[in-house]
PDB file of N, CA and C in Angstrom:
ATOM      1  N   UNK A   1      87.371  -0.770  48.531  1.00  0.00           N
ATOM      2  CA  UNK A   1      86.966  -1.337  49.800  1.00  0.00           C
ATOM      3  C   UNK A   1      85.479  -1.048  49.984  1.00  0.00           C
ATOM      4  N   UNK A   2      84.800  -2.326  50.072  1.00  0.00           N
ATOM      5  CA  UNK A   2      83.429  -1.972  50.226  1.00  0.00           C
ATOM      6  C   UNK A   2      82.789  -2.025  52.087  1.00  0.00           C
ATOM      7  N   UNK A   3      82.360  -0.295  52.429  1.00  0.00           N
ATOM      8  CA  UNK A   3      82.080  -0.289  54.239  1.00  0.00           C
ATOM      9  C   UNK A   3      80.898  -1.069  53.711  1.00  0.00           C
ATOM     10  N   UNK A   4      80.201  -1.883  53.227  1.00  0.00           N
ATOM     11  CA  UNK A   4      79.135  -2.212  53.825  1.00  0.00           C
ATOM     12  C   UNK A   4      79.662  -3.580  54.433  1.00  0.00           C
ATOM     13  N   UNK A   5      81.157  -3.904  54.072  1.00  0.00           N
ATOM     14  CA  UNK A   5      81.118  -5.043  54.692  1.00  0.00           C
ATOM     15  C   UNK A   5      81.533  -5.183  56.345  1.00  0.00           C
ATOM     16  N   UNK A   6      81.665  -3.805  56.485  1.00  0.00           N
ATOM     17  CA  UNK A   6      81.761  -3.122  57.928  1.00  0.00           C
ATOM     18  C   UNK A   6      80.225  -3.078  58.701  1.00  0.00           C
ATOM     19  N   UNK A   7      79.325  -3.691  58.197  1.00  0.00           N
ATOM     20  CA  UNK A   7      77.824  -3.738  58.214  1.00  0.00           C
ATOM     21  C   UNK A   7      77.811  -4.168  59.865  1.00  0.00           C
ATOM     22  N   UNK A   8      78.428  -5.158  60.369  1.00  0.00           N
ATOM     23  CA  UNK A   8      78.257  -5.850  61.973  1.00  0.00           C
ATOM     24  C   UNK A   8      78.275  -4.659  62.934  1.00  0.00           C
ATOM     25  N   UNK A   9      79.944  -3.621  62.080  1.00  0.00           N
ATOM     26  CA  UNK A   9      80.120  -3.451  63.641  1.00  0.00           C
ATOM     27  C   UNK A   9      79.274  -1.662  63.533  1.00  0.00           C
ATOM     28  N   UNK A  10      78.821  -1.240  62.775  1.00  0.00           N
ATOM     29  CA  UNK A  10      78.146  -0.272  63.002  1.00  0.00           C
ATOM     30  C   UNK A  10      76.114   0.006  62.432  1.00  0.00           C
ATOM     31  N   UNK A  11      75.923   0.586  62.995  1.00  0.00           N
ATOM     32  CA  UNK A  11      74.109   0.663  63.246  1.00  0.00           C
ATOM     33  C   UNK A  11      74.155   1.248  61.589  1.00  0.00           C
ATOM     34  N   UNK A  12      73.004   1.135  60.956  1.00  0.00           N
ATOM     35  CA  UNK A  12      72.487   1.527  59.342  1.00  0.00           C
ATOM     36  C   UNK A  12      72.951   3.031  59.360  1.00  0.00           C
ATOM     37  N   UNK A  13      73.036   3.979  60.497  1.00  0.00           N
ATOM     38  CA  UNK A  13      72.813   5.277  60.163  1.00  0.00           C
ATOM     39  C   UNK A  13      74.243   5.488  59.739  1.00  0.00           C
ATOM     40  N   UNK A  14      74.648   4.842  61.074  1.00  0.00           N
ATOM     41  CA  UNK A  14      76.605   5.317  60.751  1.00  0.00           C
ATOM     42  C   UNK A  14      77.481   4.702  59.855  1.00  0.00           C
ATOM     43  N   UNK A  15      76.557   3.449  58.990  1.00  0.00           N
ATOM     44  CA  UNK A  15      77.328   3.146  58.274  1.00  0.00           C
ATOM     45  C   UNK A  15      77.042   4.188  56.929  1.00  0.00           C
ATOM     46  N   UNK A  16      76.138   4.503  56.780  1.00  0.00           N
ATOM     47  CA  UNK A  16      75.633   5.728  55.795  1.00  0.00           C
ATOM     48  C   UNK A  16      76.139   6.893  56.135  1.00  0.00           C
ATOM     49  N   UNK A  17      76.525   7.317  56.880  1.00  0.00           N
ATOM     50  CA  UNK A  17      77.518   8.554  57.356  1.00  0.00           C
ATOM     51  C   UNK A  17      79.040   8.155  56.630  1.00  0.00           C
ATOM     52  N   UNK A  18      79.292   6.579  56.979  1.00  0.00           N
ATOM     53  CA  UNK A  18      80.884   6.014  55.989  1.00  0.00           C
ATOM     54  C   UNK A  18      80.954   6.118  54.866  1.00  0.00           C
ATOM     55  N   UNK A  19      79.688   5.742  54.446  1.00  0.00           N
ATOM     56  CA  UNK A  19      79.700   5.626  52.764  1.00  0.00           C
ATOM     57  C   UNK A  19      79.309   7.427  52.612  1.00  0.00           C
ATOM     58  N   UNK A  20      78.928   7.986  52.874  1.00  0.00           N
ATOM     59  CA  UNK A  20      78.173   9.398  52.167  1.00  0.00           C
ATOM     60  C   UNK A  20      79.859  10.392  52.265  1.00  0.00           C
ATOM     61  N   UNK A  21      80.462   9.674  53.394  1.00  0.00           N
ATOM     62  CA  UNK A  21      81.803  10.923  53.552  1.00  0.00           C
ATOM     63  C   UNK A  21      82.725   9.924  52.965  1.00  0.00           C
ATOM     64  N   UNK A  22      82.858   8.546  52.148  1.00  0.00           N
ATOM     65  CA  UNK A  22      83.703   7.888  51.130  1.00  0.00           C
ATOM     66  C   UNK A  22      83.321   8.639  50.211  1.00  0.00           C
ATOM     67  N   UNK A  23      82.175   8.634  49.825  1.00  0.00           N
ATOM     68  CA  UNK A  23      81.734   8.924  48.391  1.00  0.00           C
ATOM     69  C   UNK A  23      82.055  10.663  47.676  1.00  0.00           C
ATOM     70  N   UNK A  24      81.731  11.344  49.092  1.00  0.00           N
ATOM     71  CA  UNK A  24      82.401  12.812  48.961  1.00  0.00           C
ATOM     72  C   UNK A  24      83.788  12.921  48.888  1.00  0.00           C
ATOM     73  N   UNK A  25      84.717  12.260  49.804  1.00  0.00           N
ATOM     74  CA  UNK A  25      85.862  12.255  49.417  1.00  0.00           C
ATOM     75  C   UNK A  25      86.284  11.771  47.829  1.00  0.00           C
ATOM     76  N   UNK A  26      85.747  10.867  47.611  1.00  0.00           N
ATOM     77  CA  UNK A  26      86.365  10.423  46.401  1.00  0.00           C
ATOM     78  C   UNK A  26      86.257  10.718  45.577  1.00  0.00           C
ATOM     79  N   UNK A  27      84.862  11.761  45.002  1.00  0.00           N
ATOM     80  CA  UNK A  27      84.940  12.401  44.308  1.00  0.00           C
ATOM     81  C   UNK A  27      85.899  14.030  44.445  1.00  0.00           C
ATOM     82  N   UNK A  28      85.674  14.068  45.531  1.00  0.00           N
ATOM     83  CA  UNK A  28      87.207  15.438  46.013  1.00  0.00           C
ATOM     84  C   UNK A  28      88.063  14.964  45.231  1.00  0.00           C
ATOM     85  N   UNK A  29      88.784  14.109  46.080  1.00  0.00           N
ATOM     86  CA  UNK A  29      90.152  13.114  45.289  1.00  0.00           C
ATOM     87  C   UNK A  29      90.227  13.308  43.923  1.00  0.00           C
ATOM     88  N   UNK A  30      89.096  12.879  42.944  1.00  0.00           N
ATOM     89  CA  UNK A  30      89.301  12.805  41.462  1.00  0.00           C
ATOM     90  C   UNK A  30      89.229  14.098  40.889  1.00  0.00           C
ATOM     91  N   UNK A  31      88.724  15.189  41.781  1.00  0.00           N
ATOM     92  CA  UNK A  31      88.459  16.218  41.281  1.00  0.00           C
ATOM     93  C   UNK A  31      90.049  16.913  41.019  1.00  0.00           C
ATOM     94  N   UNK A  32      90.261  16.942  42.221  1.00  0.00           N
ATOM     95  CA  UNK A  32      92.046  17.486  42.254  1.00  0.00           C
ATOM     96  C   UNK A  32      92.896  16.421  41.808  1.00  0.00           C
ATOM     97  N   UNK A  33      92.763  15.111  41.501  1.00  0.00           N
ATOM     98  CA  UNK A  33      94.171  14.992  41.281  1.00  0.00           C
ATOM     99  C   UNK A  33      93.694  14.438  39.717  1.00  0.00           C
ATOM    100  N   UNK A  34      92.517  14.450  38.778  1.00  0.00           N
ATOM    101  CA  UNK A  34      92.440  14.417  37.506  1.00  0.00           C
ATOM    102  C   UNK A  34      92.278  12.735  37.513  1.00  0.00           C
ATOM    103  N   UNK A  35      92.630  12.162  36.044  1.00  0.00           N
ATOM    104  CA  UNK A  35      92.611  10.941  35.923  1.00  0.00           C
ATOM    105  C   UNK A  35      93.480  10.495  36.267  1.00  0.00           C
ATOM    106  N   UNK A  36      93.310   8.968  36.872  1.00  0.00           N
ATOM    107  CA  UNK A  36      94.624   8.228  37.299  1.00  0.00           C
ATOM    108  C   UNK A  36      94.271   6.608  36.969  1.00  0.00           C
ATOM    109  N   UNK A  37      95.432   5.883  36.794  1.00  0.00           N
ATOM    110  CA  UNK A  37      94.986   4.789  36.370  1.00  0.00           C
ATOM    111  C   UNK A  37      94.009   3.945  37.481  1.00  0.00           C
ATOM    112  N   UNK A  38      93.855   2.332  36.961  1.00  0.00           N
ATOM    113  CA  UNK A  38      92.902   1.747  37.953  1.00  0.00           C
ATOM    114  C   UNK A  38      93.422   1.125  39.385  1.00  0.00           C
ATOM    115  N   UNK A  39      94.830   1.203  38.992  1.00  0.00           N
ATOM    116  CA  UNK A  39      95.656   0.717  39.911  1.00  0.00           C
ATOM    117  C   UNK A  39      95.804   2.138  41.049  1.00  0.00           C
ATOM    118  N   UNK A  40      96.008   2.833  40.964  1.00  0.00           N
ATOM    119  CA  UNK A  40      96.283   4.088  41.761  1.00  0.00           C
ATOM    120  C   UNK A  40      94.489   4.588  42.153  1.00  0.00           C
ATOM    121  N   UNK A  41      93.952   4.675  41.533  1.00  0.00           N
ATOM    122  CA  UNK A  41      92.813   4.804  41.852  1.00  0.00           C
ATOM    123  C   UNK A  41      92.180   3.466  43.067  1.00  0.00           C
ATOM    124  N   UNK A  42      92.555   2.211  43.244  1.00  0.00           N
ATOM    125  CA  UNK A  42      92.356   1.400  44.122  1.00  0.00           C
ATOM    126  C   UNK A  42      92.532   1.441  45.567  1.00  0.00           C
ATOM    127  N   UNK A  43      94.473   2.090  44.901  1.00  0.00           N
ATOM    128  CA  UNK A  43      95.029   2.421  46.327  1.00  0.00           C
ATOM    129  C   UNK A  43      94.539   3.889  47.109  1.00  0.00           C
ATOM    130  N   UNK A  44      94.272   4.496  46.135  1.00  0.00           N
ATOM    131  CA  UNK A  44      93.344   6.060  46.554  1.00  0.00           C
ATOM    132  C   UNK A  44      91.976   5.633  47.355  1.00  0.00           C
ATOM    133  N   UNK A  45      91.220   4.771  46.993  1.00  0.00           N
ATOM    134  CA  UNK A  45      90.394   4.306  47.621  1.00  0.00           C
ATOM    135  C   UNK A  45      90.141   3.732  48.506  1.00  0.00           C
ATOM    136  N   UNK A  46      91.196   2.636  48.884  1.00  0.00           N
ATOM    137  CA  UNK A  46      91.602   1.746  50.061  1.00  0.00           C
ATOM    138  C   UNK A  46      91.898   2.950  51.621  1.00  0.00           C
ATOM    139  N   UNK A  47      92.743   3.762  50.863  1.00  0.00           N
ATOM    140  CA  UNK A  47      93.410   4.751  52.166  1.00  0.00           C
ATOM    141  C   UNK A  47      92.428   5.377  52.359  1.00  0.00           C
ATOM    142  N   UNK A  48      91.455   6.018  51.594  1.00  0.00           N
ATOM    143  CA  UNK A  48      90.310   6.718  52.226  1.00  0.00           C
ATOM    144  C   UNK A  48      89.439   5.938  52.849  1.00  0.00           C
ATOM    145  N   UNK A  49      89.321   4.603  52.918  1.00  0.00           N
ATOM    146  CA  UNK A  49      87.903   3.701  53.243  1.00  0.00           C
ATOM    147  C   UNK A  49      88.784   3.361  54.873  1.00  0.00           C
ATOM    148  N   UNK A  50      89.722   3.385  54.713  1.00  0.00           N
ATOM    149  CA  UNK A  50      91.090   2.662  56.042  1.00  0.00           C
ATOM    150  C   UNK A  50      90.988   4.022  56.831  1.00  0.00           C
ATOM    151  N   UNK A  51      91.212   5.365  56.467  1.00  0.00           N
ATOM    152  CA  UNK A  51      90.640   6.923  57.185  1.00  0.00           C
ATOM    153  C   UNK A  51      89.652   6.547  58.180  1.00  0.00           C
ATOM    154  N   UNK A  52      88.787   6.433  56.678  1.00  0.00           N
ATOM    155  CA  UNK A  52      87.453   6.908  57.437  1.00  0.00           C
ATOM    156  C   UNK A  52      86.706   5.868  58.266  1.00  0.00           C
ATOM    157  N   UNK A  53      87.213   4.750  58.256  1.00  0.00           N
ATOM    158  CA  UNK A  53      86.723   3.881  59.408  1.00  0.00           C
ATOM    159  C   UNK A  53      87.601   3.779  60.291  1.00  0.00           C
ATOM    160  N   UNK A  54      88.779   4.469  60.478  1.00  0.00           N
ATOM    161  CA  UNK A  54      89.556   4.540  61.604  1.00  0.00           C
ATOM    162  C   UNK A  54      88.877   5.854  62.230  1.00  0.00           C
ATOM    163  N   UNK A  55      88.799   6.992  61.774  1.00  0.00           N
ATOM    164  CA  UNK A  55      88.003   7.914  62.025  1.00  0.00           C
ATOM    165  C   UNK A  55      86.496   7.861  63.085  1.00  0.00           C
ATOM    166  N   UNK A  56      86.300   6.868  62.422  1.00  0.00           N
ATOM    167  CA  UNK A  56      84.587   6.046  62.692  1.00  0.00           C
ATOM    168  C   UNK A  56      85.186   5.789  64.106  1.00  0.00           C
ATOM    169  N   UNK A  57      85.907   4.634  63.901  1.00  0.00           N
ATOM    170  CA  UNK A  57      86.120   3.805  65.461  1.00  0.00           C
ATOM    171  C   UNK A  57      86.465   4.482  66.629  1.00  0.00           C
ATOM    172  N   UNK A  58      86.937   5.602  66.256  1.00  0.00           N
ATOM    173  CA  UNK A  58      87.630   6.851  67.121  1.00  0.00           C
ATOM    174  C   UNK A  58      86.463   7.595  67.990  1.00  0.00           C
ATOM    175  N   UNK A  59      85.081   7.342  67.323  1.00  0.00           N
ATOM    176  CA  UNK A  59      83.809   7.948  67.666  1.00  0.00           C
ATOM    177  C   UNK A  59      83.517   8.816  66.320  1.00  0.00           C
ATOM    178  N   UNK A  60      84.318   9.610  65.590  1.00  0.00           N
ATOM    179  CA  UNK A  60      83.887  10.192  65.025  1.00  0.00           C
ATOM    180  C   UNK A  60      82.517   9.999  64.276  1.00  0.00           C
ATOM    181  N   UNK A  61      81.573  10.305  64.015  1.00  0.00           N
ATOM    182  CA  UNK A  61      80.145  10.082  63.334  1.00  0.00           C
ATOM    183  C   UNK A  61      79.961  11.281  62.020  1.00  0.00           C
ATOM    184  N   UNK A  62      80.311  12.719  62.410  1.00  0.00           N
ATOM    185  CA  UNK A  62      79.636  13.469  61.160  1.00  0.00           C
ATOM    186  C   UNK A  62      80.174  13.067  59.546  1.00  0.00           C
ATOM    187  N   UNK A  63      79.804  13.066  59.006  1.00  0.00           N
ATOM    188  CA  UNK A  63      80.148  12.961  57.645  1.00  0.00           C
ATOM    189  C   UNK A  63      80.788  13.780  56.826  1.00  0.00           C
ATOM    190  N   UNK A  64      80.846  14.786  57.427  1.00  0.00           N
ATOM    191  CA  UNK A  64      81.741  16.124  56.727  1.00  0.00           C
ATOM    192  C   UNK A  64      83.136  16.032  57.394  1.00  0.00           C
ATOM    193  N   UNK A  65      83.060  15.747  58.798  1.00  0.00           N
ATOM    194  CA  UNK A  65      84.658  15.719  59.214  1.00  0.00           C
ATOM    195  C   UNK A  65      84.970  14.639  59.095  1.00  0.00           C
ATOM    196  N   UNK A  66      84.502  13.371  58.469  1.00  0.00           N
ATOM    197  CA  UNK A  66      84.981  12.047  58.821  1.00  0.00           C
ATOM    198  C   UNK A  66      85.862  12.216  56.892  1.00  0.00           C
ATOM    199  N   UNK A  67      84.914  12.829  55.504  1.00  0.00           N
ATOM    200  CA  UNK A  67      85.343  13.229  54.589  1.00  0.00           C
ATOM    201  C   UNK A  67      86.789  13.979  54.915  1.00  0.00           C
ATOM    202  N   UNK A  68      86.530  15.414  56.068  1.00  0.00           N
ATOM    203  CA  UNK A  68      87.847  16.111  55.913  1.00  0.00           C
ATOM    204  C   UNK A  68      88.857  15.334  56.115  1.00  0.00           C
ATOM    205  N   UNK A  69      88.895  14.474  57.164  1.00  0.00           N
ATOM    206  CA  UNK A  69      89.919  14.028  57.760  1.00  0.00           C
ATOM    207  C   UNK A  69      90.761  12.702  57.110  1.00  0.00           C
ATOM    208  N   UNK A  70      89.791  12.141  56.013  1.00  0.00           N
ATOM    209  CA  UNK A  70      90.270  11.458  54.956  1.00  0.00           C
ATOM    210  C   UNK A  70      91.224  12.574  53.888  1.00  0.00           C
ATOM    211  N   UNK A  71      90.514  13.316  53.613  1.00  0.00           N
ATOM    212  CA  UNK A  71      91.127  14.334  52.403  1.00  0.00           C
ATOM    213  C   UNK A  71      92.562  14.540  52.617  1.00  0.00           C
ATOM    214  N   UNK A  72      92.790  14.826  54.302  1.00  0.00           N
ATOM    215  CA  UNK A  72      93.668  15.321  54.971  1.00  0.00           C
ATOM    216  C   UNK A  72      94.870  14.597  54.538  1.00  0.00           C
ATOM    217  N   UNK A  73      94.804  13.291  54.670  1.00  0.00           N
ATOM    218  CA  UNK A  73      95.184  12.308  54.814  1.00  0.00           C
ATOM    219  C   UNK A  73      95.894  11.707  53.454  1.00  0.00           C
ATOM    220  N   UNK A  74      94.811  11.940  52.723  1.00  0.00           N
ATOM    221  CA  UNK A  74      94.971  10.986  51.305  1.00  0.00           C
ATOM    222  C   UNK A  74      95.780  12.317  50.777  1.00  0.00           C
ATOM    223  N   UNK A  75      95.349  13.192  50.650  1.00  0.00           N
ATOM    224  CA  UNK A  75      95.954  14.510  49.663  1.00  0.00           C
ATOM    225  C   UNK A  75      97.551  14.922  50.303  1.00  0.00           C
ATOM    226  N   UNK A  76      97.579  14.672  51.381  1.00  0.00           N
ATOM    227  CA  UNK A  76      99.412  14.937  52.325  1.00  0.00           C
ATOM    228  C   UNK A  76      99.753  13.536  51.233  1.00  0.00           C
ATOM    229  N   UNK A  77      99.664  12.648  52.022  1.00  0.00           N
ATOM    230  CA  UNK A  77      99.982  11.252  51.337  1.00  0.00           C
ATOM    231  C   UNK A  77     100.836  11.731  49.512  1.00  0.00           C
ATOM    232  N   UNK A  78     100.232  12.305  48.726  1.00  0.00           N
ATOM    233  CA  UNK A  78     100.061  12.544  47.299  1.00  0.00           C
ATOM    234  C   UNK A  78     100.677  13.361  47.163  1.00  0.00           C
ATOM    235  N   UNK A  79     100.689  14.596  48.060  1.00  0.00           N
ATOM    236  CA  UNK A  79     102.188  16.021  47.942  1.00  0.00           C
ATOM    237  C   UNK A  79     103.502  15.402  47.989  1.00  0.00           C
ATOM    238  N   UNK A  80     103.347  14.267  49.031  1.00  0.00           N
ATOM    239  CA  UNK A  80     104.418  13.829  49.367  1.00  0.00           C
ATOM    240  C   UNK A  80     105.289  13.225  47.825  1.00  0.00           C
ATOM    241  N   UNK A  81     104.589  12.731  47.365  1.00  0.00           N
ATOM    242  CA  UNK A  81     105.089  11.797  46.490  1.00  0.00           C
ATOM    243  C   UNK A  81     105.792  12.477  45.173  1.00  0.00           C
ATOM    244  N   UNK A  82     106.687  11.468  44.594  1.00  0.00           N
ATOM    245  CA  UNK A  82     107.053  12.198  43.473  1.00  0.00           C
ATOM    246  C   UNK A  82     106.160  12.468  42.465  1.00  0.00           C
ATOM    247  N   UNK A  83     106.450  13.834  41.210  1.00  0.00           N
ATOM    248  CA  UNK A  83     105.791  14.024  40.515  1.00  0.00           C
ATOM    249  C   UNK A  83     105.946  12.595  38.963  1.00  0.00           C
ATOM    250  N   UNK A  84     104.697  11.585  39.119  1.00  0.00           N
ATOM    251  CA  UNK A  84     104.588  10.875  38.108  1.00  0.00           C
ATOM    252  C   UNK A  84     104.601  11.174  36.539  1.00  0.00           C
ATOM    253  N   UNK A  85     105.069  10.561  35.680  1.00  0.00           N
ATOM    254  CA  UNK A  85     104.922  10.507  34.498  1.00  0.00           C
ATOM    255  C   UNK A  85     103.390  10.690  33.858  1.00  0.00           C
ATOM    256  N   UNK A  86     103.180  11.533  32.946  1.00  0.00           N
ATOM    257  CA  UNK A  86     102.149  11.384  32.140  1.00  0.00           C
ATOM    258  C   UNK A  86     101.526  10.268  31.459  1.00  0.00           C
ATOM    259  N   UNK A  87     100.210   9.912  31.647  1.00  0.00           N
ATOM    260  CA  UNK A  87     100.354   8.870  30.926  1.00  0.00           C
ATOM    261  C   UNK A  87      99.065   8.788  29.488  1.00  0.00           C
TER     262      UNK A  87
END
């Protein structure tokens, strides 16, 4: 999911606050959960970009809690789930 196409509804700064706490999350994400295919990696991405601009709309602005609160989110999401096959 690309926020810049979220470009209308927020000012240059806060959309750079979206992308800087996507980009931290997602590298979090890959850090802990290793390689994953391109398909799972999409949907890993979608739910954090869907976070953190719900986050956004909420008021939230900092970039560190708008990251936590994705992490929060995406990483529960992933405990939850069954343990996948190796691939």
């Amino acid at each position: 999911m690309d926020l810049r196409n979220y470009s209308p509804y927020f000012d240059p700064e806060h959309l750079s606050a979206l992308t800087a706490a996507f980009d931290a999350a997602w590298q979090n994400v890959r850090e802990r959960t290793g390689a994953v295919d391109a398909n799972r990696a999409g949907v890993l991405k979608q739910k954090l970009a869907q976070l953190i601009l719900a986050s956004a709309c909420n008021g939230q602005r900092d970039p560190q809690r708008l990251r936590d609160i994705a992490l929060r989110g995406v990483l529960a999401a992933e405990a939850k789930l069954p343990d996948r096959p190796a691939q």
